[in-house]
N, C-alpha and C. Protein backbone atom coordinates (compact mmCIF):
# COMPACT_ATOMS: atom_id res chain seq x y z
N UNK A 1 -12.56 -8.79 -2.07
CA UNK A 1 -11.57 -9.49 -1.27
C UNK A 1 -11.69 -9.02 0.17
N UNK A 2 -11.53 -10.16 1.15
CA UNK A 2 -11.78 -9.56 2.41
C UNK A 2 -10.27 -8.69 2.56
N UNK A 3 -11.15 -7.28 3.38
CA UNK A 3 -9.84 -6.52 3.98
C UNK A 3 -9.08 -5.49 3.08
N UNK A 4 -9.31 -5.62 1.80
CA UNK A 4 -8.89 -5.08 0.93
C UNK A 4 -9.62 -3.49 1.06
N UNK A 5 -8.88 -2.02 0.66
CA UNK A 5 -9.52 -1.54 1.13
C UNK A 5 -9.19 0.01 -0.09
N UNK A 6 -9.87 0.07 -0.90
CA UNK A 6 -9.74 1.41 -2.38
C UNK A 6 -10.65 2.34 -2.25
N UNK A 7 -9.67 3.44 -2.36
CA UNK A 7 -10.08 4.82 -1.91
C UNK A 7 -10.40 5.27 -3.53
N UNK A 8 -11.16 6.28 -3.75
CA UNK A 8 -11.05 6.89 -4.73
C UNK A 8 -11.18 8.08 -4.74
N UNK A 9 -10.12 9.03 -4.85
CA UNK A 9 -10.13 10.72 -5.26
C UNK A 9 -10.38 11.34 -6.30
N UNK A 10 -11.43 12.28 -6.40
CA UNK A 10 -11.30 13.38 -7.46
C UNK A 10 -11.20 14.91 -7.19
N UNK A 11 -10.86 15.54 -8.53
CA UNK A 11 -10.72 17.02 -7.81
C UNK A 11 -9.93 17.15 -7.21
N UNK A 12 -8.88 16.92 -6.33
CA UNK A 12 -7.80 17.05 -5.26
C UNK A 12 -6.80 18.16 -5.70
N UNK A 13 -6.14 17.80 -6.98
CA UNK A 13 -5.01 18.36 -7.29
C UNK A 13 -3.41 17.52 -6.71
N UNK A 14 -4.07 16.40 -6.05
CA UNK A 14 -3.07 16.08 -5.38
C UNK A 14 -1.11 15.40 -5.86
N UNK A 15 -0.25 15.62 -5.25
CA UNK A 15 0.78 16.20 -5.71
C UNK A 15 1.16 14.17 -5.45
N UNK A 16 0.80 13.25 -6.50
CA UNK A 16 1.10 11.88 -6.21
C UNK A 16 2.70 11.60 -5.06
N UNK A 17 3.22 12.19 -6.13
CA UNK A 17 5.02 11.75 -5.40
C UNK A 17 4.84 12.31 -3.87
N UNK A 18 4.63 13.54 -3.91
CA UNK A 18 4.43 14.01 -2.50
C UNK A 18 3.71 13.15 -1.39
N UNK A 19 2.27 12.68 -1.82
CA UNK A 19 1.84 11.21 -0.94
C UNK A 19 2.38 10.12 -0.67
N UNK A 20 3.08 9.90 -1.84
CA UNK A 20 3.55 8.21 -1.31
C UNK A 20 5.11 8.79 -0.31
N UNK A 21 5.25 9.75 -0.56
CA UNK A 21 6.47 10.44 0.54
C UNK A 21 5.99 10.58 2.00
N UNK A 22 4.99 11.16 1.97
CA UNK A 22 3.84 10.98 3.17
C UNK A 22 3.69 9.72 4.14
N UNK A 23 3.35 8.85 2.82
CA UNK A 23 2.67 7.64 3.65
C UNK A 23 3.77 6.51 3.70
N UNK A 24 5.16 7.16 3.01
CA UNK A 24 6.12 6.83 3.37
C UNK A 24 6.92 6.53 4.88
N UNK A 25 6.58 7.97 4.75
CA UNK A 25 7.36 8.48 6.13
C UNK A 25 6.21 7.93 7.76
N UNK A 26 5.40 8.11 7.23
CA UNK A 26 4.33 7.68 8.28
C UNK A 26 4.34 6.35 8.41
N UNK A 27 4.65 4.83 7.61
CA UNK A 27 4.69 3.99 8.06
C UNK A 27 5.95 3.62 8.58
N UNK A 28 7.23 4.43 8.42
CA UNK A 28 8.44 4.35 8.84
C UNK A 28 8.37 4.76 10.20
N UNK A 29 7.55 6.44 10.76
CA UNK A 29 7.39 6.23 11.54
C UNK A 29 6.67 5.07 12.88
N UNK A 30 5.91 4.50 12.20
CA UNK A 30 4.92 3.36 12.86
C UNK A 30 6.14 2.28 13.05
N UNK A 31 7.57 1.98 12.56
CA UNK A 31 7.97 0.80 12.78
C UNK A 31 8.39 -0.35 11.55
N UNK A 32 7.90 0.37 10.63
CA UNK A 32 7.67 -0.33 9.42
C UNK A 32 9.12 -0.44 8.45
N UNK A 33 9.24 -1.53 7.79
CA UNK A 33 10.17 -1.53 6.81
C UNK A 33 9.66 -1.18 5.57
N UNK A 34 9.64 -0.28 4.81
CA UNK A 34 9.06 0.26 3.47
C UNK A 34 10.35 0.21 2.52
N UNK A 35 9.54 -0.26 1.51
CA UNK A 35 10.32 -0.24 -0.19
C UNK A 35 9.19 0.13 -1.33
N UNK A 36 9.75 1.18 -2.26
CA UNK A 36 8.63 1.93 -2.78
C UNK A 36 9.33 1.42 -4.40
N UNK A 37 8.37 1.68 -5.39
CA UNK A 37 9.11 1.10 -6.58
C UNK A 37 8.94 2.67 -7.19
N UNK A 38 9.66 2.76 -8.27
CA UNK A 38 9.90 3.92 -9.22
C UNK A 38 8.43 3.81 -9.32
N UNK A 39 8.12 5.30 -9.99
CA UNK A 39 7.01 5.79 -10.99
C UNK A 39 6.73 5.18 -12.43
N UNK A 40 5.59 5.08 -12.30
CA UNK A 40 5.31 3.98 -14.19
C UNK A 40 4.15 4.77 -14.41
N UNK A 41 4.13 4.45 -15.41
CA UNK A 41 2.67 4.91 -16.03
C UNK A 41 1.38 4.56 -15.34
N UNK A 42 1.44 3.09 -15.13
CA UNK A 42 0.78 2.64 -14.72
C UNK A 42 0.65 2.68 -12.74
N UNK A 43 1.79 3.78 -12.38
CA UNK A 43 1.54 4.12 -10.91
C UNK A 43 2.44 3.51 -9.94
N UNK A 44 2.24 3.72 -8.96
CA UNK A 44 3.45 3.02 -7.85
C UNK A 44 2.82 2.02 -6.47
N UNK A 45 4.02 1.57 -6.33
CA UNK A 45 3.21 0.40 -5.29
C UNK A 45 4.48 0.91 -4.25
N UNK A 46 4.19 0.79 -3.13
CA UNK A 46 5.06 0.84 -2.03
C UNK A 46 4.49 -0.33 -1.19
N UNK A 47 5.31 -0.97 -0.56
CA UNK A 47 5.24 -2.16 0.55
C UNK A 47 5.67 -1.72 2.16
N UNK A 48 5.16 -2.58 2.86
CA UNK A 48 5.38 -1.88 4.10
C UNK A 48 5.45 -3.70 5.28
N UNK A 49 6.90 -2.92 5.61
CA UNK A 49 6.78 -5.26 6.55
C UNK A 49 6.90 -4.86 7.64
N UNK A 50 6.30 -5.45 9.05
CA UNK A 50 6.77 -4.86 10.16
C UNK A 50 7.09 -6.34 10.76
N UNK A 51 8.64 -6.43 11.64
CA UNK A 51 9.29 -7.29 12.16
C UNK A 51 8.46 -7.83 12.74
N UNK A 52 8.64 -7.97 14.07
CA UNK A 52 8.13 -8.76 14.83
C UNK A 52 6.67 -8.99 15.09
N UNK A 53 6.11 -8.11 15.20
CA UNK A 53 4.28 -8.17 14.86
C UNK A 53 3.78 -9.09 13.95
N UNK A 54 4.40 -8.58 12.80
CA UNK A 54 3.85 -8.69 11.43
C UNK A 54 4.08 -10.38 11.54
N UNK A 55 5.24 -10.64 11.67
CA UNK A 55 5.61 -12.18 11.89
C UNK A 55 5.25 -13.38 12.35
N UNK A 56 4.26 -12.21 13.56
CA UNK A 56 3.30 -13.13 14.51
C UNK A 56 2.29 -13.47 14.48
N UNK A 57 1.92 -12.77 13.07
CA UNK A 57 0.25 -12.61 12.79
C UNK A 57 0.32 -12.96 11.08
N UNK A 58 0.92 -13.10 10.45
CA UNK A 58 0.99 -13.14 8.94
C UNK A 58 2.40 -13.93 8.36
N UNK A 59 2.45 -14.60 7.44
CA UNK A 59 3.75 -14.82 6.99
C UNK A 59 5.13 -13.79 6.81
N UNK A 60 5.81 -14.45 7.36
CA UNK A 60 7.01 -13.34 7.06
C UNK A 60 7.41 -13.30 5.59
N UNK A 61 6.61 -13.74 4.58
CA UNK A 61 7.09 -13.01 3.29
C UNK A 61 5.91 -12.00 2.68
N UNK A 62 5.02 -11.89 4.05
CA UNK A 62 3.86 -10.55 3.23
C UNK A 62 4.08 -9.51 3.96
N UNK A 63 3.69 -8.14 3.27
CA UNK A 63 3.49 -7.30 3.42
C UNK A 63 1.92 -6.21 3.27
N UNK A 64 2.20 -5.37 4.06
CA UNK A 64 1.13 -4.40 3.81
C UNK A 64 1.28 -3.59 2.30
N UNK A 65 0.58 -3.78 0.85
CA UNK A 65 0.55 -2.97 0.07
C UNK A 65 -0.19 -2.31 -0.44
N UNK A 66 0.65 -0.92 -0.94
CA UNK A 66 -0.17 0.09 -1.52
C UNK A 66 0.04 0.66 -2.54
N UNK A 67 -1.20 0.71 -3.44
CA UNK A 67 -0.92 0.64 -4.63
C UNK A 67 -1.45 2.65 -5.26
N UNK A 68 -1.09 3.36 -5.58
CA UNK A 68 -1.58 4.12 -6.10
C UNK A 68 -1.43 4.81 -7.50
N UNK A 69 -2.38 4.75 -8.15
CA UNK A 69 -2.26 5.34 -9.30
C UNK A 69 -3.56 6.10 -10.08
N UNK A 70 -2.84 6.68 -11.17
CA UNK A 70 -4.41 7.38 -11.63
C UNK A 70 -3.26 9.07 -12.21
N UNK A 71 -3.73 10.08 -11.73
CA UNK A 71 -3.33 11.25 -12.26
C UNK A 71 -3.69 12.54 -11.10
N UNK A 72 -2.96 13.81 -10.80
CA UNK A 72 -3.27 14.37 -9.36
C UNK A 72 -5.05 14.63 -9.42
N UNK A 73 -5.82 14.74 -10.44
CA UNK A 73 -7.15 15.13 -10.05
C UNK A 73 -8.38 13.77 -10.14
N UNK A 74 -7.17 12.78 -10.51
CA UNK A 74 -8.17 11.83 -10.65
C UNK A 74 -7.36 10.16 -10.22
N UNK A 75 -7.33 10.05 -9.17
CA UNK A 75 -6.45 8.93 -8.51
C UNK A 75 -7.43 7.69 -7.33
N UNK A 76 -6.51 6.77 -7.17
CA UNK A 76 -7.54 5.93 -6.39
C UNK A 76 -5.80 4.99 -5.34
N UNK A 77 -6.22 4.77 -4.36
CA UNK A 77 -5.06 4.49 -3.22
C UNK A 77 -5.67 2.92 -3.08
N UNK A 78 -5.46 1.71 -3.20
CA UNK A 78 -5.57 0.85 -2.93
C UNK A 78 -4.43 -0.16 -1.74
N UNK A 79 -5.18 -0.19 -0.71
CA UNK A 79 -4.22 -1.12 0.11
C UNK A 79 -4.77 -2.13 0.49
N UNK A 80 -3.69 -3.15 1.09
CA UNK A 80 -3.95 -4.63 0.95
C UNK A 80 -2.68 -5.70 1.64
N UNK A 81 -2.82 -6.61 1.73
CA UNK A 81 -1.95 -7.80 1.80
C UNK A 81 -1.31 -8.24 1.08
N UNK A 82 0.11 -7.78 0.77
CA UNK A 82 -0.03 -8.91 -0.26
C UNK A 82 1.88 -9.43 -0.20
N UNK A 83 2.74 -10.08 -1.30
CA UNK A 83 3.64 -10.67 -1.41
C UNK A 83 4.92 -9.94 -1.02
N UNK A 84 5.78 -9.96 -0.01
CA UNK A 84 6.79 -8.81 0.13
C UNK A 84 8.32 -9.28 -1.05
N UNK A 85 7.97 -8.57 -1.85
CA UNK A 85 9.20 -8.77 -3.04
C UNK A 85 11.08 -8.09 -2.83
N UNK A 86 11.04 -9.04 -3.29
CA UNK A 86 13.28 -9.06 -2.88
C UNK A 86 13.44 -7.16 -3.73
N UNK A 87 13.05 -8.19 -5.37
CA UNK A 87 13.41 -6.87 -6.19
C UNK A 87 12.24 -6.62 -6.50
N UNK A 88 12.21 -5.16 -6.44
CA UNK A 88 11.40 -4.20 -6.70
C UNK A 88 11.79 -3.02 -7.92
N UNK A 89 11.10 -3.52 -8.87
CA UNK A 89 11.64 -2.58 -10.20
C UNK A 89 10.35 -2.11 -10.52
N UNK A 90 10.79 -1.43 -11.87
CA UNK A 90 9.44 -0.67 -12.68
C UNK A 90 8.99 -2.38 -13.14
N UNK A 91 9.83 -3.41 -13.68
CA UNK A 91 9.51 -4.20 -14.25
C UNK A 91 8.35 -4.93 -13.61
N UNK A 92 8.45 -5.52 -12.37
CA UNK A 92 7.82 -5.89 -11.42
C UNK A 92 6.67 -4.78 -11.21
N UNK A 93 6.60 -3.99 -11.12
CA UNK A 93 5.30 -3.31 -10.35
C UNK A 93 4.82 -3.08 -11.96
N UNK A 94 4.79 -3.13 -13.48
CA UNK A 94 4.08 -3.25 -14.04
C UNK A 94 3.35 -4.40 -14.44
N UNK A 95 3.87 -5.44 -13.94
CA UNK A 95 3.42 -6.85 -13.76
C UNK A 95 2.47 -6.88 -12.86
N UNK A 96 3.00 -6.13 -11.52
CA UNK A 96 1.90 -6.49 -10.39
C UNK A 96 0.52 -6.05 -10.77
N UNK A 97 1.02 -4.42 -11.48
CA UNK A 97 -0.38 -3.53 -11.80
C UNK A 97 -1.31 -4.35 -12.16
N UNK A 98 -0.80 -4.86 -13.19
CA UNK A 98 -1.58 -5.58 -14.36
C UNK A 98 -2.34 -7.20 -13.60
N UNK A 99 -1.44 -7.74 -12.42
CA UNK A 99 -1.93 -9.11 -11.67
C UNK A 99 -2.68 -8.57 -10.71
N UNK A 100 -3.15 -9.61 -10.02
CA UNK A 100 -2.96 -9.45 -8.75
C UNK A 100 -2.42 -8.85 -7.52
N UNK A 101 -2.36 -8.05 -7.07
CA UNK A 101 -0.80 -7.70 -6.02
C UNK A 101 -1.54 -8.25 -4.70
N UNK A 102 -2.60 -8.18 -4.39
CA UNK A 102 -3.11 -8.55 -3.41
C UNK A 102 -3.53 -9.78 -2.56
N UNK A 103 -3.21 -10.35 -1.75
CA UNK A 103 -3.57 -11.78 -1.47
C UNK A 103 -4.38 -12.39 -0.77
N UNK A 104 -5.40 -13.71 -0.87
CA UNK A 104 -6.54 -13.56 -0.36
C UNK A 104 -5.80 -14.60 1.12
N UNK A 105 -6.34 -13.68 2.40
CA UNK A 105 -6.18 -13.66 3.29
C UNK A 105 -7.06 -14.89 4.53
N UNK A 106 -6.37 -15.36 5.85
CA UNK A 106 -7.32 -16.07 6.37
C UNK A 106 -7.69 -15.17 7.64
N UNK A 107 -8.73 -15.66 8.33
CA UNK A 107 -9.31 -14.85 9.57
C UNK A 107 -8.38 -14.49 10.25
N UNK A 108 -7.33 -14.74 10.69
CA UNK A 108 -6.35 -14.09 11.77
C UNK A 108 -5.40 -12.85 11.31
N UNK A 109 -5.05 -13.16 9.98
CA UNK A 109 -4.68 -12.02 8.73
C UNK A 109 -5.79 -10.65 8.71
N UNK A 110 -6.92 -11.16 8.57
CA UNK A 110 -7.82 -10.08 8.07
C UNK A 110 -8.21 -9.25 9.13
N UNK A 111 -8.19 -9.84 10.30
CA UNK A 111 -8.57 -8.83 11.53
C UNK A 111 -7.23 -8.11 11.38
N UNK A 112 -5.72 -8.22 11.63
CA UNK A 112 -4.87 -6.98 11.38
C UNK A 112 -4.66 -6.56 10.26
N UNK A 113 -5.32 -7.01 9.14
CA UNK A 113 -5.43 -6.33 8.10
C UNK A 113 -6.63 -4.94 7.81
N UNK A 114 -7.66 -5.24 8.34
CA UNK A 114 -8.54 -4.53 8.58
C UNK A 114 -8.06 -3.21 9.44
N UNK A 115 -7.86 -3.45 10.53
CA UNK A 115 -7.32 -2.63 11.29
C UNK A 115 -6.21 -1.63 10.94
N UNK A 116 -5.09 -2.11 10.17
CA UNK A 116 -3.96 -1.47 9.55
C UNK A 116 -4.47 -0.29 8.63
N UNK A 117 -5.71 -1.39 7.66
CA UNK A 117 -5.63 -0.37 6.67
C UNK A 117 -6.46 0.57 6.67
N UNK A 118 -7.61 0.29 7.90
CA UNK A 118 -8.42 1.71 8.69
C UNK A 118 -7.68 2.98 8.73
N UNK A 119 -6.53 2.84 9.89
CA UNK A 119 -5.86 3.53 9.99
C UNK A 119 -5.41 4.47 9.04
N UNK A 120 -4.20 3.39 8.46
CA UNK A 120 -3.94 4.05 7.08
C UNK A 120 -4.67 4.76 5.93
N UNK A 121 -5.95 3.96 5.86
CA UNK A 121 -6.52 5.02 4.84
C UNK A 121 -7.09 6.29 5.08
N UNK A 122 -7.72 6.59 7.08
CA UNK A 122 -7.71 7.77 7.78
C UNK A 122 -6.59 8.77 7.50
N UNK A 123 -5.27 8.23 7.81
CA UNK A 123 -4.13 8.90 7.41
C UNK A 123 -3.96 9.51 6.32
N UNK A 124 -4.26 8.53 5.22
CA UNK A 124 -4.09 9.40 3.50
C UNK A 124 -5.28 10.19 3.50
N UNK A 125 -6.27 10.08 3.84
CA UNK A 125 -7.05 11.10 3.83
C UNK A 125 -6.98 12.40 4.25
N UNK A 126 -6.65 12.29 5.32
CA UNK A 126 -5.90 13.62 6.55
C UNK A 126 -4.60 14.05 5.19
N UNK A 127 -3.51 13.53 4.82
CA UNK A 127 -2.71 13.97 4.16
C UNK A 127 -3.09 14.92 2.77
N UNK A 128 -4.23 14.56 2.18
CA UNK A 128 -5.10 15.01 1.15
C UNK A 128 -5.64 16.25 1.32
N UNK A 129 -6.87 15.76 2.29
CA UNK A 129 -7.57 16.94 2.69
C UNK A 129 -6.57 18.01 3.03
């Protein structure tokens, strides 16, 4: 998918809840409206909408998402475009796991999509390491 952009970690040890707290706080700092769903088995998705930008360049019902799951020594961070949801439950993000969450994007989308999730995935990295 264009823009779409999956990291994969091993070995880390890394402390999951503690990251998505991270990359929480870091897109809050950037401006961002974030909603994170509970923990599942199947992992967590957090969303990220930014007002006025985001509005100008993408539909105002998408968001930046990120999906992570896996286990602390063996995990993978997937981010992306995709649907910004009202409710956000375990119910829903085991649905998403299992679908799609991501949405296929047009050229004016994918250039700030690209760009976003550069960033961002520099960031989770830095948070890791």
């Amino acid at each position: 998918m264009i823009g779409e952009k999956v990291q994969h970690f091993q070995n880390k040890g890394t402390d999951l809840g503690e990251l998505e707290g991270k990359i929480e706080s870091y897109l809050t700092s950037e401006g961002f409206s974030v909603q994170t769903s509970s923990p599942s088995t199947q992992g967590l998705v957090l969303q990220a909408k930014k007002g006025g930008f985001l509005r100008g360049v993408v539909d105002a019902d998408r968001a930046l998402s990120i999906v992570i799951s896996g286990n602390p020594s063996d995990f993978t961070v997937r981010i992306g475009i995709g649907k910004w949801l009202q409710d956000f439950g375990v119910a829903v993000l085991e649905t998403l796991l299992l679908s799609d969450l991501f949405l296929v994007v047009d050229v004016a989308e994918s250039a700030w999509n690209i760009e976003i999730e550069d960033k961002l995935a520099k960031k989770i990295e830095s948070f890791i390491e």
